[in-house]
Protein backbone atom coordinates (compact mmCIF):
# COMPACT_ATOMS: atom_id res chain seq x y z
CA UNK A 1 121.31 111.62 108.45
CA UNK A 2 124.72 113.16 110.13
CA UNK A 3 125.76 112.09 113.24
CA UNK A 4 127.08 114.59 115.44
CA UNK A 5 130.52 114.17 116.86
CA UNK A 6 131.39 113.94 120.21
CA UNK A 7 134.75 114.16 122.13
CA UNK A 8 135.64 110.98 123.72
CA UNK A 9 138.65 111.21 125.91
CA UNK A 10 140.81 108.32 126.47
CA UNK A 11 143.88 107.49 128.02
CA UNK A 12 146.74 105.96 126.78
CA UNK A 13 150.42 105.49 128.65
CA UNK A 14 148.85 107.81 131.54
CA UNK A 15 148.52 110.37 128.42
CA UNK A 16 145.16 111.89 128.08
CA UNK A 17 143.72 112.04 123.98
CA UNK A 18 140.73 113.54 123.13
CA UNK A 19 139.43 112.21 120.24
CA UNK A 20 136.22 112.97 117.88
CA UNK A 21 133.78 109.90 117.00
CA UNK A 22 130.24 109.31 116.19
CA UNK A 23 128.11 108.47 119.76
CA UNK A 24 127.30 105.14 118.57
CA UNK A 25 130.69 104.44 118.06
CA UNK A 26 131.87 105.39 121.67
CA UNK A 27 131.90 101.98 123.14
CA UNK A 28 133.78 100.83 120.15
CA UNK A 29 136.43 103.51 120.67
CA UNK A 30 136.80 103.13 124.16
CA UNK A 31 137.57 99.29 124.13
CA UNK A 32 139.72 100.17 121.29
CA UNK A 33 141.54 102.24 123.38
CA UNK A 34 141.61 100.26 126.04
CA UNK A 35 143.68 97.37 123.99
CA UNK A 36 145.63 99.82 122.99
CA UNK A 37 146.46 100.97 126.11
CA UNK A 38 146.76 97.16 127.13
CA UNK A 39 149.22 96.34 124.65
CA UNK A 40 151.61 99.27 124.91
CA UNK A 41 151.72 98.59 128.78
CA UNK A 42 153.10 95.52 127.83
CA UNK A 43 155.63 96.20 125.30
CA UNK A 44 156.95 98.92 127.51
CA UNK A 45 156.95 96.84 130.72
CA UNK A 46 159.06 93.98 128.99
CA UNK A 47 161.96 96.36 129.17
CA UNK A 48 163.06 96.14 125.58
CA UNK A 49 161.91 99.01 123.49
CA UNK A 50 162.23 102.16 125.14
CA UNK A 51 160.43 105.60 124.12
CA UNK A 52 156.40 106.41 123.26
CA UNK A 53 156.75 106.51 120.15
CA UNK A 54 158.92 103.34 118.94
CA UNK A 55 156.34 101.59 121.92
CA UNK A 56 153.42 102.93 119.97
CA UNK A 57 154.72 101.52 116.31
CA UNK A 58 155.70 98.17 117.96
CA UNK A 59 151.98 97.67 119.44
CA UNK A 60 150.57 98.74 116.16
CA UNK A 61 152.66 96.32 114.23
CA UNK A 62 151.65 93.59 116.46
CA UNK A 63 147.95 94.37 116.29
CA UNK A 64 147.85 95.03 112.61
CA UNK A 65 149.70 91.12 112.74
CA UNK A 66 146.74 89.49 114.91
CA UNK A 67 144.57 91.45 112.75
CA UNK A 68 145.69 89.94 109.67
CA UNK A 69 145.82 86.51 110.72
CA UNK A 70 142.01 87.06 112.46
CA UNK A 71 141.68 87.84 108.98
CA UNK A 72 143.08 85.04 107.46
CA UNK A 73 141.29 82.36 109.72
CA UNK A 74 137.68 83.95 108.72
CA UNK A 75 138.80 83.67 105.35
CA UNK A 76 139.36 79.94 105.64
CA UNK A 77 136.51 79.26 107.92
CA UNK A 78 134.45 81.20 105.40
CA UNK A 79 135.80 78.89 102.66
CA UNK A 80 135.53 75.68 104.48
CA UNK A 81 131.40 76.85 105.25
CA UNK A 82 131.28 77.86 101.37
CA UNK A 83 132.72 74.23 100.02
CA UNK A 84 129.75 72.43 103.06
CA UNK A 85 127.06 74.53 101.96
CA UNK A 86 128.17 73.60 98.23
CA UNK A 87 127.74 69.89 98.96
CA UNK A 88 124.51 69.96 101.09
CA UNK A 89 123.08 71.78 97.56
CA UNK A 90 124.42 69.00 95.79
CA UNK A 91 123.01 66.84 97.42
CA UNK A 92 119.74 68.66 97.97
CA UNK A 93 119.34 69.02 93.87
CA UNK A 94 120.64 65.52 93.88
CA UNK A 95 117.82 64.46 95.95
CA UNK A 96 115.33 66.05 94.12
CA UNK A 97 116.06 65.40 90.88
CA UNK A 98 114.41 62.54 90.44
CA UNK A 99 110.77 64.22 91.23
CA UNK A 100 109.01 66.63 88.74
CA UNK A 101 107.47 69.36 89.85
CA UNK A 102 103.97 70.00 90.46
CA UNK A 103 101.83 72.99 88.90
CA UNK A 104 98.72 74.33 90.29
């Protein structure tokens, strides 16, 4: 079950990229791009950093940051939902306890 490649082409900094992905991963790349795209626009608009490539590390630095603390907040959230569903079992089992169970 191999999916075929297609070229997508995207553009980046008014540079054009072709790149190879999966067709029901285009969307995906595209909006990927388009951040991308989004946050190197800004970097190099503010003025401070100046040439493609030191524009492209910066907005990867910064998104691999937001990624990581994304990260880190569905990690807590995903603790915090672990420790509730803990205690509604408890008390669940708690409730229950107390009655014996019926065979047929």
């Amino acid at each position: 079950m191999n999916e075929a490649f297609a070229q997508v082409s995207v553009r980046i900094l008014d540079k054009e990229y072709q790149v190879a992905c999966p067709p029901s991963e285009r969307t995906d790349l595209l909006d990927s791009a388009e951040a991308l795209n989004a946050k190197m626009r800004e970097i190099r608009d503010s003025g401070r950093i100046v040439g493609l490539d030191r524009i492209a590390v910066m907005a990867a630095l910064n998104m691999a940051n937001d990624l990581l603390h994304a990260q880190a907040r569905d990690k807590a959230i995903e603790g915090d939902y672990s420790h509730r569903l803990k205690v509604i079992s408890d008390r669940v089992e708690s409730a229950l306890g107390g009655t014996q169970q019926l065979d047929f």
